[in-house]
Protein backbone atom coordinates (compact mmCIF):
# COMPACT_ATOMS: atom_id res chain seq x y z
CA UNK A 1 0.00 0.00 0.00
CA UNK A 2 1.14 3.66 -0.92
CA UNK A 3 2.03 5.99 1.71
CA UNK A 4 -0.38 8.70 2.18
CA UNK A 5 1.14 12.16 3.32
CA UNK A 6 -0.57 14.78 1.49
CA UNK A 7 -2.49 15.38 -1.75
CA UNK A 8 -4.21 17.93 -3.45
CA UNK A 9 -7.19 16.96 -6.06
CA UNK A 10 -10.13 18.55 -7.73
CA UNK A 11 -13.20 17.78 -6.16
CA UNK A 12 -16.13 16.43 -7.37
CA UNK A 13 -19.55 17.21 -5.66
CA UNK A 14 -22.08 14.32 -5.68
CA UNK A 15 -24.71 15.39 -4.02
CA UNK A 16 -26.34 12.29 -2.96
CA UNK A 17 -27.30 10.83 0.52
CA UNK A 18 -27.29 6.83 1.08
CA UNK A 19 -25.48 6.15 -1.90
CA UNK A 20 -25.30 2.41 -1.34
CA UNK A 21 -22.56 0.04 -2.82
CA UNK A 22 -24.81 -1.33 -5.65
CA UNK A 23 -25.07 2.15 -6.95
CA UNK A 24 -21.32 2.24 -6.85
CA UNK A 25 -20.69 -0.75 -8.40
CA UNK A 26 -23.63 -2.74 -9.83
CA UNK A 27 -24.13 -6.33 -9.47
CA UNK A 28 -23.51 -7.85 -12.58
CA UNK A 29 -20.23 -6.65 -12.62
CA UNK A 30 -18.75 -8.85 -9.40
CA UNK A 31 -17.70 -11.65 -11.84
CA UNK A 32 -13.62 -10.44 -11.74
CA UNK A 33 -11.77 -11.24 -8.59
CA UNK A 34 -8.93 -8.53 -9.81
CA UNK A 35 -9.05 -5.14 -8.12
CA UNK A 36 -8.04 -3.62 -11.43
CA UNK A 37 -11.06 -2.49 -13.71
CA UNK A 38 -13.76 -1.26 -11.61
CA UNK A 39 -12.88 2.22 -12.41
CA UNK A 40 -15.01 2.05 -15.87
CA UNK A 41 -18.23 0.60 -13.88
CA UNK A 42 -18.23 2.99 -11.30
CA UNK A 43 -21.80 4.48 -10.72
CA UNK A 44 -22.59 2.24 -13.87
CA UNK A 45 -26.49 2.92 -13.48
CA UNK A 46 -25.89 6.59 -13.03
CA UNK A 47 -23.23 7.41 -15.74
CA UNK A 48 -24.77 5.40 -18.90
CA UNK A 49 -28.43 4.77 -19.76
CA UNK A 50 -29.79 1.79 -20.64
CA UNK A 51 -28.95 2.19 -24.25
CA UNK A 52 -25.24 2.28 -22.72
CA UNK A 53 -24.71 6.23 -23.59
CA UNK A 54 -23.52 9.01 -21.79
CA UNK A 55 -25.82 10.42 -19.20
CA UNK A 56 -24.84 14.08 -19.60
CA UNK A 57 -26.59 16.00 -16.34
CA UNK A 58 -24.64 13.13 -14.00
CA UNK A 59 -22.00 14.97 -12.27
CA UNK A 60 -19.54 12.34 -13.05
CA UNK A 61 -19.59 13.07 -16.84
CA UNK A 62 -19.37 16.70 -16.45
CA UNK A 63 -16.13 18.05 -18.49
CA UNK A 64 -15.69 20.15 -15.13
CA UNK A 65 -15.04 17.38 -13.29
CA UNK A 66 -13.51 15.14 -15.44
CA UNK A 67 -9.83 14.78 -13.34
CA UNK A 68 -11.64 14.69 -10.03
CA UNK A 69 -9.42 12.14 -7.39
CA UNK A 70 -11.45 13.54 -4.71
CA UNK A 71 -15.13 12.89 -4.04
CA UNK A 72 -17.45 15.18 -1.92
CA UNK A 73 -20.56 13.35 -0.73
CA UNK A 74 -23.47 13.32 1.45
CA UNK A 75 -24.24 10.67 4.64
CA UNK A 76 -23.95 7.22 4.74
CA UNK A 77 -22.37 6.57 2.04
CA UNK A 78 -20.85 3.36 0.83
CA UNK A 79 -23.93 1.67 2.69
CA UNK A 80 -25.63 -2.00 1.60
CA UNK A 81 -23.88 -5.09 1.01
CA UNK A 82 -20.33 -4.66 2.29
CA UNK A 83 -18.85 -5.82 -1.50
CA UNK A 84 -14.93 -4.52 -1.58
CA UNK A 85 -15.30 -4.37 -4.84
CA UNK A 86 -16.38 -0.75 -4.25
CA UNK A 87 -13.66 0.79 -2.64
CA UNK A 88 -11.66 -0.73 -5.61
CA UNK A 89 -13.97 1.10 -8.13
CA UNK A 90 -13.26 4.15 -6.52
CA UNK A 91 -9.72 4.20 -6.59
CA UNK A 92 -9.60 2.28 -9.91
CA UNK A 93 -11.27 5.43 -10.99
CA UNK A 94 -8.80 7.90 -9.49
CA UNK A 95 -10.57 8.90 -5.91
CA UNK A 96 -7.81 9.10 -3.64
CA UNK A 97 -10.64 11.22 -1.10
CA UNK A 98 -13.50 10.86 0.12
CA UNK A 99 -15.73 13.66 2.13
CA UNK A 100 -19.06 12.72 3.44
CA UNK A 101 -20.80 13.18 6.87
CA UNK A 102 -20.74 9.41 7.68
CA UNK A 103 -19.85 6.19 5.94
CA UNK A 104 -21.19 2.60 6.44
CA UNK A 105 -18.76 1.19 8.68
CA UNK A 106 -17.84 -2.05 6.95
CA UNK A 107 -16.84 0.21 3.26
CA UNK A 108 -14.96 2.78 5.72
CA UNK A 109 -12.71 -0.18 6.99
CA UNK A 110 -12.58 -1.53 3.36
CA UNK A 111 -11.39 1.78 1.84
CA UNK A 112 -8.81 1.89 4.86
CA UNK A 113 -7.17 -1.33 3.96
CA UNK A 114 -6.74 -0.02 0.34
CA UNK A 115 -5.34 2.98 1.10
CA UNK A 116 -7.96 5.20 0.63
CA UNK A 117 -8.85 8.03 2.65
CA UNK A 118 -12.63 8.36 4.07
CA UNK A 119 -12.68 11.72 6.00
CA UNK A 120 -15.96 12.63 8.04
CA UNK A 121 -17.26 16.03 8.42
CA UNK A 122 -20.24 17.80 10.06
CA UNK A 123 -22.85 17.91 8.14
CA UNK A 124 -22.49 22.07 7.92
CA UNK A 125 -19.17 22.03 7.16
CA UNK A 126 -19.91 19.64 3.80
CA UNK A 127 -22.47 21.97 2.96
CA UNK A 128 -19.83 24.41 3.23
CA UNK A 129 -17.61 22.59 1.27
CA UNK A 130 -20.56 21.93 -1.26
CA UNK A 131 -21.18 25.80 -1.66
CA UNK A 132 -17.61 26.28 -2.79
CA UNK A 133 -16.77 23.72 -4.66
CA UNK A 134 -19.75 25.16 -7.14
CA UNK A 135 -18.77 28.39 -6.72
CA UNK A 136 -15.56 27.79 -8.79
CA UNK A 137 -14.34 25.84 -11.77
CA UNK A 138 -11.79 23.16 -10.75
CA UNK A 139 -11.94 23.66 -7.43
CA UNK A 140 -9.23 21.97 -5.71
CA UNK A 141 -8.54 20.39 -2.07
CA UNK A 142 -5.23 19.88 -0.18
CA UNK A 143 -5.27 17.43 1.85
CA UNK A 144 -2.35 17.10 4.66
CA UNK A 145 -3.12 13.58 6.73
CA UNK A 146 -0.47 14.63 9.43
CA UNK A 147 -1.89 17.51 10.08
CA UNK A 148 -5.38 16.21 9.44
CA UNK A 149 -6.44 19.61 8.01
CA UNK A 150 -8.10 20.13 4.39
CA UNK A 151 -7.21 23.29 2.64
CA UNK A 152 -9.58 24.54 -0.74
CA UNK A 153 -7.69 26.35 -3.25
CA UNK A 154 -9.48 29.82 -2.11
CA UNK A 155 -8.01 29.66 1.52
CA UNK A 156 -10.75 27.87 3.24
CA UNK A 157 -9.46 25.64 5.57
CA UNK A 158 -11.05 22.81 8.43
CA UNK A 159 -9.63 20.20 10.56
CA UNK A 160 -10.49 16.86 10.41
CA UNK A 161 -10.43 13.70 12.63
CA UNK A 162 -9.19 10.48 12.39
CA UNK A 163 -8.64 7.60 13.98
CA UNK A 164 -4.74 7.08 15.28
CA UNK A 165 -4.31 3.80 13.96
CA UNK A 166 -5.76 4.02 11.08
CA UNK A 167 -3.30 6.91 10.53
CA UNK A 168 -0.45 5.18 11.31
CA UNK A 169 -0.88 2.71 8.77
CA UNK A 170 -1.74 5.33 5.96
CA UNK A 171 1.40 7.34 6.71
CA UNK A 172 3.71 4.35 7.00
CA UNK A 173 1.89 2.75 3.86
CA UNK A 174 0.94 -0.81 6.18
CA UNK A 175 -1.86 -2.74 5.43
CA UNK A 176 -2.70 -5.80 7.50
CA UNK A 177 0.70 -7.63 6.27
CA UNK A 178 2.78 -4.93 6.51
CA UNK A 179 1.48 -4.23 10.37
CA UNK A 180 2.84 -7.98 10.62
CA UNK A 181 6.07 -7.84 8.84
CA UNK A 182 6.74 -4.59 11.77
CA UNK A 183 7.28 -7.53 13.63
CA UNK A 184 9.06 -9.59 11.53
CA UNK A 185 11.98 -9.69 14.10
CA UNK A 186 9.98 -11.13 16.93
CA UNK A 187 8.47 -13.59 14.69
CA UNK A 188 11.75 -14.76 13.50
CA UNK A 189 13.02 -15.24 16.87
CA UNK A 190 10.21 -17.16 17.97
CA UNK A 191 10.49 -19.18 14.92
CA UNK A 192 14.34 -20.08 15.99
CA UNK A 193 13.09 -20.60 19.43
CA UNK A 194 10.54 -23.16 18.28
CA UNK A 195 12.66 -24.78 15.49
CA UNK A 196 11.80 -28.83 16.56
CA UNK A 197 8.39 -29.36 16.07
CA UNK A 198 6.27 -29.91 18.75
CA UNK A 199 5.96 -33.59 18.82
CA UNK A 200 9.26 -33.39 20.22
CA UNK A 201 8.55 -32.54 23.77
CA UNK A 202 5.71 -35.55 23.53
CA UNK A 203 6.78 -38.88 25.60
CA UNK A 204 6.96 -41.57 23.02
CA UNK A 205 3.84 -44.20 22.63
CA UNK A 206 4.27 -47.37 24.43
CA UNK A 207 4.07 -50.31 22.20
């Protein structure tokens, strides 16, 4: 996993409550087992029609927003099934951000694990966020993880929590194996330490 320090993106505004991981990646398209290739399904249902052409008022296909890598959103997203193929979509996609209120729990943990940053807000300062963002073409976000603050590119600023382990991890670039392998000393000792296997120690059957 990629370390995460800080980042600036443009933002994207979907302005969309309970956006639910079927919405973010249908159904039909959990055949693959890859990570890779999401990205062009994303929001499937909402970006094409049925006819598979461009559905030109979603905010997704507007030319404004075109190199958005970070997404503004409204509560609980990332809610329903608890697919991981979702997160992957995302960040096949190029999110590197997300902003919402609140996210479901299980895709908050899902996106951590990928490296990708869920950041929760009061509801009034995403509406905040919201009014600026459409106030200005290519509005951009700096995001500083260390710092946990979030800067727009017309000075407005806000601090945001997050939870210390879960920074630890995206500043060192660990996922679950690389919080083992910060061990790997310890587990090679113990490995030395326990080199006979344990039938060893056992008293031998009597015949």
């Amino acid at each position: 996993m990629q370390k995460f320090t800080t980042f600036t993106g443009i933002v994207v505004p979907l302005d969309m409550a309970h956006v639910d991981t079927d919405q973010i990646v249908p159904k039909q398209f959990l055949k693959r087992v890859q990570r890779e290739g999401f990205g062009q399904v994303l929001f499937h249902h909402h970006r094409f029609d049925q006819a598979g052409q461009v559905v030109d008022t979603f905010v997704l296909n507007h030319p404004r927003y075109a190199k958005a890598s970070i997404l503004l959103a409204r509560e609980n997203f990332g809610s329903g099934s608890s697919r991981e193929h979702a997160p992957w979509a995302l960040m096949d996609y190029g999110f590197k951000v997300l902003i919402a209120p609140s996210f479901a729990d299980i895709f908050k943990n899902n996106c951590f694990q990928i490296g990708l940053l869920s950041i929760e807000l009061a509801g009034e300062l995403v509406d905040e966020w919201f009014k600026r963002v459409a106030s200005q073409s290519g509005y951009r976000i700096t995001v500083d993880l260390a710092g946990q603050t979030l800067t727009g590119s017309d000075g407005f600023a806000c601090f945001f929590a997050v939870d210390p382990h879960r920074k630890h991890c995206l500043l060192n670039g660990l996922d679950d194996i690389g919080l083992t392998l910060e061990h790997e000393d310890r587990i090679a000792a113990y490995e030395r330490a326990h080199a006979a296997p344990w039938q060893a120690g056992a008293p031998e059957a009597r015949s």
